[in-house]
C-alpha atoms as a PDB file:
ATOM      1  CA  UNK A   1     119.691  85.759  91.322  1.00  0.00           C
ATOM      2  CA  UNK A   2     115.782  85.611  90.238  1.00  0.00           C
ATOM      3  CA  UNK A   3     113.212  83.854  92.380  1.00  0.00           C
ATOM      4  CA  UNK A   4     110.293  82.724  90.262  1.00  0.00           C
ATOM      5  CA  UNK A   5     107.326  82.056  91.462  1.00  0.00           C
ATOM      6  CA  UNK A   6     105.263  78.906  89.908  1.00  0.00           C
ATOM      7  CA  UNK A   7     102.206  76.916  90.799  1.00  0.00           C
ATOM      8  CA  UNK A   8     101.904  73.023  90.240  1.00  0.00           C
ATOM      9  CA  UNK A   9      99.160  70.841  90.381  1.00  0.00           C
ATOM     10  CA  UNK A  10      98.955  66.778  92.016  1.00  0.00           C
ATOM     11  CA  UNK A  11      96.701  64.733  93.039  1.00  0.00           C
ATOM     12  CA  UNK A  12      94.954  64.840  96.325  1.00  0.00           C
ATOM     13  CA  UNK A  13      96.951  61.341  98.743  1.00  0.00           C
ATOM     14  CA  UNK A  14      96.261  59.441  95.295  1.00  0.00           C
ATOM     15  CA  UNK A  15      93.258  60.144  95.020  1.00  0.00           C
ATOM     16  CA  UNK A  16      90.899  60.820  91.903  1.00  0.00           C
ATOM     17  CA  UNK A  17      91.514  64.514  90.588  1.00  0.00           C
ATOM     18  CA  UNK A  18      88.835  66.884  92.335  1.00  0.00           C
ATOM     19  CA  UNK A  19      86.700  69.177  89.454  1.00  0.00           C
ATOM     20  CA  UNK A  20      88.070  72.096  88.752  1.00  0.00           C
ATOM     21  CA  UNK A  21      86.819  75.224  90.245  1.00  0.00           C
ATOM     22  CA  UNK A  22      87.510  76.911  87.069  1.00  0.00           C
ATOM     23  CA  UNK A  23      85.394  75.101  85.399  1.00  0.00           C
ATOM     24  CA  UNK A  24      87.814  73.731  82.660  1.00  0.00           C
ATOM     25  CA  UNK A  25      89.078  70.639  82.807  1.00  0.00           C
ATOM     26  CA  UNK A  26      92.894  70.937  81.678  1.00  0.00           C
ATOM     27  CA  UNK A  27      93.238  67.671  79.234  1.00  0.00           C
ATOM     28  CA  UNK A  28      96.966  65.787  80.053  1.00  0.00           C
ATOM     29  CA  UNK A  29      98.112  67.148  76.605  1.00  0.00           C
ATOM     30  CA  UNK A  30      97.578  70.675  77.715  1.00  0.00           C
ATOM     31  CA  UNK A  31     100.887  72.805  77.531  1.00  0.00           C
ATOM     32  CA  UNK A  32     101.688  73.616  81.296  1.00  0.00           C
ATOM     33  CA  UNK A  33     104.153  76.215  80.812  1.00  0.00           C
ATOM     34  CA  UNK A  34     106.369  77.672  77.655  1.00  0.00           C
ATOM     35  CA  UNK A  35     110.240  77.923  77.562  1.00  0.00           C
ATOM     36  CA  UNK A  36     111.716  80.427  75.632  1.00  0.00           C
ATOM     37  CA  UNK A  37     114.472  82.471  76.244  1.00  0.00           C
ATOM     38  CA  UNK A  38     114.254  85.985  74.862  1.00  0.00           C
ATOM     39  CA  UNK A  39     117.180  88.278  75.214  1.00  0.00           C
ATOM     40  CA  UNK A  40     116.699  92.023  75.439  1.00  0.00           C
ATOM     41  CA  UNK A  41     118.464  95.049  74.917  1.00  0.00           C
ATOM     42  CA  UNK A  42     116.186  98.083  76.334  1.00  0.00           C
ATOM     43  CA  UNK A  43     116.725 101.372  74.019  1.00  0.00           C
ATOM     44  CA  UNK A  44     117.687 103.421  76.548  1.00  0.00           C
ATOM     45  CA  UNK A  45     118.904 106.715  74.800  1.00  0.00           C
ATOM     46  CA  UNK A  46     121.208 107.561  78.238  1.00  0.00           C
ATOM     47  CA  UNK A  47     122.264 111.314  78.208  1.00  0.00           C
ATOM     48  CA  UNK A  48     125.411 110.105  79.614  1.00  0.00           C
ATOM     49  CA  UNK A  49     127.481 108.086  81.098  1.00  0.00           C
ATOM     50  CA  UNK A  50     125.407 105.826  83.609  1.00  0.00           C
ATOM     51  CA  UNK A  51     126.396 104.380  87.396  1.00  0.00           C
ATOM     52  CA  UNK A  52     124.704 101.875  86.568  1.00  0.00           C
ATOM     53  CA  UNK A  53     121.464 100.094  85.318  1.00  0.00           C
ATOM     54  CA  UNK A  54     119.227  96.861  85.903  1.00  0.00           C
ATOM     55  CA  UNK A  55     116.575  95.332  84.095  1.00  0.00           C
ATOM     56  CA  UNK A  56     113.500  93.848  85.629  1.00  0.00           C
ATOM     57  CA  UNK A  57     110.389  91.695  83.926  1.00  0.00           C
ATOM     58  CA  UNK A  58     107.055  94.319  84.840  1.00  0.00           C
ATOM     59  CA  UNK A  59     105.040  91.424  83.594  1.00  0.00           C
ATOM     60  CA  UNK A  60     104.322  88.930  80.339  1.00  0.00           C
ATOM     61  CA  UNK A  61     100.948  88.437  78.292  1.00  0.00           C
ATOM     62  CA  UNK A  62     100.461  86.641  74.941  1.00  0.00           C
ATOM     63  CA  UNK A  63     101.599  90.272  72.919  1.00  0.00           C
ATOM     64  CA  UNK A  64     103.790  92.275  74.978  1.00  0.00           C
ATOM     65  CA  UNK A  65     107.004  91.643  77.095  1.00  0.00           C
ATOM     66  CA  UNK A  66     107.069  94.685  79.622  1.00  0.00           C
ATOM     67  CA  UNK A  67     110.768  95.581  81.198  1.00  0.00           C
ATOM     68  CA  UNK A  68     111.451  97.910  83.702  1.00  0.00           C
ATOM     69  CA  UNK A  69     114.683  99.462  83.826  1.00  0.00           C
ATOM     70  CA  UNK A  70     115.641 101.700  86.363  1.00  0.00           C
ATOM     71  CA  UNK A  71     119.544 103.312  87.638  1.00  0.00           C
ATOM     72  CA  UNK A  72     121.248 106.281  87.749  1.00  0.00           C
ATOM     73  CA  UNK A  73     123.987 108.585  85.976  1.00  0.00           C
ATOM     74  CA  UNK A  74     127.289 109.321  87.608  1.00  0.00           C
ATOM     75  CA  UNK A  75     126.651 111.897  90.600  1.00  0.00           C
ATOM     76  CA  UNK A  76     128.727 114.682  91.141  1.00  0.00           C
ATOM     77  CA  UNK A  77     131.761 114.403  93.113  1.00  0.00           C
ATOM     78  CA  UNK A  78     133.720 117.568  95.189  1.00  0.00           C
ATOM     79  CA  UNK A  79     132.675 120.086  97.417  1.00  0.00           C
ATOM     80  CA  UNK A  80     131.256 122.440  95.681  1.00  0.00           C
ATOM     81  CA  UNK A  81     128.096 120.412  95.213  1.00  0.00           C
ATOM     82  CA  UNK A  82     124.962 121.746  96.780  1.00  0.00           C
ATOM     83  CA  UNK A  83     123.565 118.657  98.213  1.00  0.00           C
ATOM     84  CA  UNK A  84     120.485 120.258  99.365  1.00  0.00           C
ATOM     85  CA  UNK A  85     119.190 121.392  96.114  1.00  0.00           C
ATOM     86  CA  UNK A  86     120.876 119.262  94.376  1.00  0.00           C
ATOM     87  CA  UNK A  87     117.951 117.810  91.904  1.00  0.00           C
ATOM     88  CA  UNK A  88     118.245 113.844  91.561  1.00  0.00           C
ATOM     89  CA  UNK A  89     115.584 113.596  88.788  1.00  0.00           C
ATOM     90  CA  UNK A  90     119.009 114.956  87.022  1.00  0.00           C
ATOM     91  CA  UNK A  91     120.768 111.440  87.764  1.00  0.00           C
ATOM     92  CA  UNK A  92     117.742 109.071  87.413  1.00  0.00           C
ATOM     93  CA  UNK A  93     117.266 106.551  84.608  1.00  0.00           C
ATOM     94  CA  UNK A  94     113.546 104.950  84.799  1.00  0.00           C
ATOM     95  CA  UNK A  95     112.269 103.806  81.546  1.00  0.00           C
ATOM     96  CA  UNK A  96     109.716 101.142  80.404  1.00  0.00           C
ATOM     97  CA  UNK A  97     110.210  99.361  77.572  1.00  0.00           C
ATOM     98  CA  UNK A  98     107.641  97.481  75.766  1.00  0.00           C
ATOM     99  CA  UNK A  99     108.595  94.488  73.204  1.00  0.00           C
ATOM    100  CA  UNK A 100     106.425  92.754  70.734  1.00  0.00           C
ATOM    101  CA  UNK A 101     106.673  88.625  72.321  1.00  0.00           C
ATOM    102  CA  UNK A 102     105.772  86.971  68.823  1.00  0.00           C
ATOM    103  CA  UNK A 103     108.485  89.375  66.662  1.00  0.00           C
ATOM    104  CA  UNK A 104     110.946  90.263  70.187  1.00  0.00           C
ATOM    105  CA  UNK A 105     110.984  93.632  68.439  1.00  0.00           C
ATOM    106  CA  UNK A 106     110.892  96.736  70.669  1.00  0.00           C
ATOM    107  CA  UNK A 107     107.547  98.893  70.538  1.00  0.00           C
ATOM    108  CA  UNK A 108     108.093 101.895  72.421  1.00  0.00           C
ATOM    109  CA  UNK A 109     110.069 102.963  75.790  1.00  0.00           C
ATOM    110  CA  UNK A 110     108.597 105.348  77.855  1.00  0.00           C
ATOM    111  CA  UNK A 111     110.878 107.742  80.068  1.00  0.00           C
ATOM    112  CA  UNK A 112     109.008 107.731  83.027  1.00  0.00           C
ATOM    113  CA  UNK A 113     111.668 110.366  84.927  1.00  0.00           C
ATOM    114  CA  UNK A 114     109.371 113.671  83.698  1.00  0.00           C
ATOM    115  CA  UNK A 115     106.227 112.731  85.436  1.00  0.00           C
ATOM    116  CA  UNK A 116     108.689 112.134  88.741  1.00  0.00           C
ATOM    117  CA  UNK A 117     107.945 114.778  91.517  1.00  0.00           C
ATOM    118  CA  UNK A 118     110.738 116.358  92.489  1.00  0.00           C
ATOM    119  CA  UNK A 119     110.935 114.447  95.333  1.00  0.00           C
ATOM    120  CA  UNK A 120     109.708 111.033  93.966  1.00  0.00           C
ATOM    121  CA  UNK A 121     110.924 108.009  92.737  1.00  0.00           C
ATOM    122  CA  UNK A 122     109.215 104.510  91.503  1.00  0.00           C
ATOM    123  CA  UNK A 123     107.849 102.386  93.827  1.00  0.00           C
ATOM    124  CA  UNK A 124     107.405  99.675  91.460  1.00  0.00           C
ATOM    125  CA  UNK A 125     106.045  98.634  87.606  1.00  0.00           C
ATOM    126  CA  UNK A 126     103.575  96.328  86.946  1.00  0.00           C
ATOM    127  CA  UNK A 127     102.070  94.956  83.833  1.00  0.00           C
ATOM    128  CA  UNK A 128      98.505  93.192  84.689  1.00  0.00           C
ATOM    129  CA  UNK A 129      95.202  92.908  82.686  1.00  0.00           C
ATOM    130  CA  UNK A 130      96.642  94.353  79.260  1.00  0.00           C
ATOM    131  CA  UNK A 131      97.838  97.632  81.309  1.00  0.00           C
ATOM    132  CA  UNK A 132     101.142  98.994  82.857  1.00  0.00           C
ATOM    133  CA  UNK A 133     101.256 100.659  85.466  1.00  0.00           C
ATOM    134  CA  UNK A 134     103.943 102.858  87.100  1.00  0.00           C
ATOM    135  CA  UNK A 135     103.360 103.987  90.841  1.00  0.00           C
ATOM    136  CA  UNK A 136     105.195 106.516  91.686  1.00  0.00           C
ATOM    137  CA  UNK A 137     105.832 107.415  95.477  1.00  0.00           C
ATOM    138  CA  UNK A 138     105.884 111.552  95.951  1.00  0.00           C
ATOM    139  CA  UNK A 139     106.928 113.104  99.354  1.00  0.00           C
ATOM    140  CA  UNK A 140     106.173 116.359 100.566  1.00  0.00           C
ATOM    141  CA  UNK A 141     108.497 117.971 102.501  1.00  0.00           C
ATOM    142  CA  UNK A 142     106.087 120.448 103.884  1.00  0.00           C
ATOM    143  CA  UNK A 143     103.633 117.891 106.009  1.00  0.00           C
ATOM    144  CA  UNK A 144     105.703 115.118 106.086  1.00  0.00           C
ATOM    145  CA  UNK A 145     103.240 113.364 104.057  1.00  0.00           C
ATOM    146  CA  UNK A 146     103.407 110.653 100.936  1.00  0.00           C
ATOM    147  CA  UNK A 147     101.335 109.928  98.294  1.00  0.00           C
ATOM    148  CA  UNK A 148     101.341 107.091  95.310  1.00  0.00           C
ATOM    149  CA  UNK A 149     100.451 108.416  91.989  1.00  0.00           C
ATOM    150  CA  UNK A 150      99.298 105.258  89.473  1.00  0.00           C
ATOM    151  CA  UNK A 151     100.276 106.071  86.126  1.00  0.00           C
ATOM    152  CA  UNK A 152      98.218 103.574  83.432  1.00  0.00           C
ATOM    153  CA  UNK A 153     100.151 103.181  79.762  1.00  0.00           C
ATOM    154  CA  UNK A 154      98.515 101.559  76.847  1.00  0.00           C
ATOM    155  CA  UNK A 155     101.389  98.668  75.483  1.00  0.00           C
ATOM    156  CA  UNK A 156     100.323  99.005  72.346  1.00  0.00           C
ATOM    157  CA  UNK A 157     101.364 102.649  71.658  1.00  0.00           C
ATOM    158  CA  UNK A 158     103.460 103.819  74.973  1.00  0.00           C
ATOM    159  CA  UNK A 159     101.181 106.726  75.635  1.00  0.00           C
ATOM    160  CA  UNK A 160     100.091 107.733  78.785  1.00  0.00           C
ATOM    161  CA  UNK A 161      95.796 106.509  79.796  1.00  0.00           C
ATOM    162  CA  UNK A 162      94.920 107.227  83.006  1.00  0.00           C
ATOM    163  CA  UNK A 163      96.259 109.085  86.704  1.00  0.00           C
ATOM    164  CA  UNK A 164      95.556 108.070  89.706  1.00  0.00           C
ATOM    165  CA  UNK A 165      95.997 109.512  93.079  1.00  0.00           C
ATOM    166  CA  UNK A 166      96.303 107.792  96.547  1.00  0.00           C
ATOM    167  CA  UNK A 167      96.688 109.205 100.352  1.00  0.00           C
ATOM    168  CA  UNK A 168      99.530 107.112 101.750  1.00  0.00           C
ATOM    169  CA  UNK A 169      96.682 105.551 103.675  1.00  0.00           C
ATOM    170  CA  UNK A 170      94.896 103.915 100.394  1.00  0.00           C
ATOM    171  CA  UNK A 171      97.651 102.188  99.244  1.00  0.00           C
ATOM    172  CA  UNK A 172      97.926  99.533 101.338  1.00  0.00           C
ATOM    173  CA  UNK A 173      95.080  97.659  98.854  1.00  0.00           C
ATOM    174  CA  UNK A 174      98.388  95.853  96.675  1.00  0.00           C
ATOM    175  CA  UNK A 175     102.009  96.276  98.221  1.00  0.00           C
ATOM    176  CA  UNK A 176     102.823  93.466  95.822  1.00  0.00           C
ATOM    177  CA  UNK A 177     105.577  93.696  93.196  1.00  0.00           C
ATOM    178  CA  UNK A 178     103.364  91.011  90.859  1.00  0.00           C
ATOM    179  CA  UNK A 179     100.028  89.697  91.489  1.00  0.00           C
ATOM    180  CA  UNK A 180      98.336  86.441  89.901  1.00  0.00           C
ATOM    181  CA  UNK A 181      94.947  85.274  90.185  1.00  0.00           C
ATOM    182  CA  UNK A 182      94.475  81.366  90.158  1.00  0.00           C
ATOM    183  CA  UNK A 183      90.892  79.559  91.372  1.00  0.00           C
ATOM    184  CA  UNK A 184      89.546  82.580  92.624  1.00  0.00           C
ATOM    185  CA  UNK A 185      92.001  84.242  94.806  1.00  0.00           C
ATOM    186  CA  UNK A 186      94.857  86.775  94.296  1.00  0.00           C
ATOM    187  CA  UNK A 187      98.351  85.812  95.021  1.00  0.00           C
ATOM    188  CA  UNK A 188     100.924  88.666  96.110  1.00  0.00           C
ATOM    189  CA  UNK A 189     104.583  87.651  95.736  1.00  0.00           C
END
């Protein structure tokens, strides 16, 4: 099951519509929303055989549909598995695939599982102002201490942009999984 968030808009008790704060006036044969369904198969390219894997929406402009998809590959089974070095980066499937809206024709995918520390893992994707961005959550076992690492992708070609470093302590700015802006305020859902 999906919740989706969605904003409507109604008059105020009946009364006259207020101005916008947005200063456009949306006419009444303004398109509110579109409905298409677009179905998606992710390239994937597993290694082998997988555990499993899901599929999430990173976010939706007028060019790009970004998925992220993340799982894992079968884990060993049996004792003589060395569970304390074992290295799950090994078992990890974390990819982002980007897909053309107008054509529904994949781009690129991105295997986002060699910029993981070793011991990392994805906090979340997000697609937001033309950019994706993967944070990835790094521990370190010596100080007990986390960091997020933002990594910024251009759609358009898949390559890696930009880095960006936080203390544990800086990233409480967006804890969000999507943000939207509407009339001047940011909305975290």
């Amino acid at each position: 099951a999906m919740v989706l968030p969605f904003a409507a808009c109604n008059k105020k008790n009946g009364q006259e519509r207020e101005k916008s704060t947005a200063g456009t006036k949306i006419s009444a044969e303004s398109p509110w929303f579109e409905d298409k369904m677009v179905i998606l198969k992710p390239d994937l390219k597993l290694k082998k055989e997988a555990e499993y894997v899901q599929h999430s929406v990173a976010g939706v402009d007028e060019n790009y549909i970004i998925v992220y998809s993340n799982g894992n590959y079968k884990m060993p089974t049996g004792d003589n598995v060395d569970w304390q070095n074992i290295d799950y980066r090994d078992y990890s499937i974390n990819a982002i695939t980007v897909v053309d809206k107008n054509t529904e024709k994949i781009l690129s995918t991105v295997d986002l599982v060699p910029e993981f520390p070793k011991n990392g893992y994805i906090d979340r994707v997000t697609y937001k102002d033309g950019k994706i961005c993967a944070s990835l959550m790094a521990f370190n076992e010596a100080d007990f201490s986390e960091k997020r690492v933002d990594l910024f992708y251009d759609p358009a070609t898949g390559k890696l942009t930009d880095k960006k470093e936080f203390a544990s302590s800086q990233e409480g700015e967006n804890r969000y999984d999507r943000t939207f802006e509407t009339c001047g305020y940011t909305i975290g859902v």
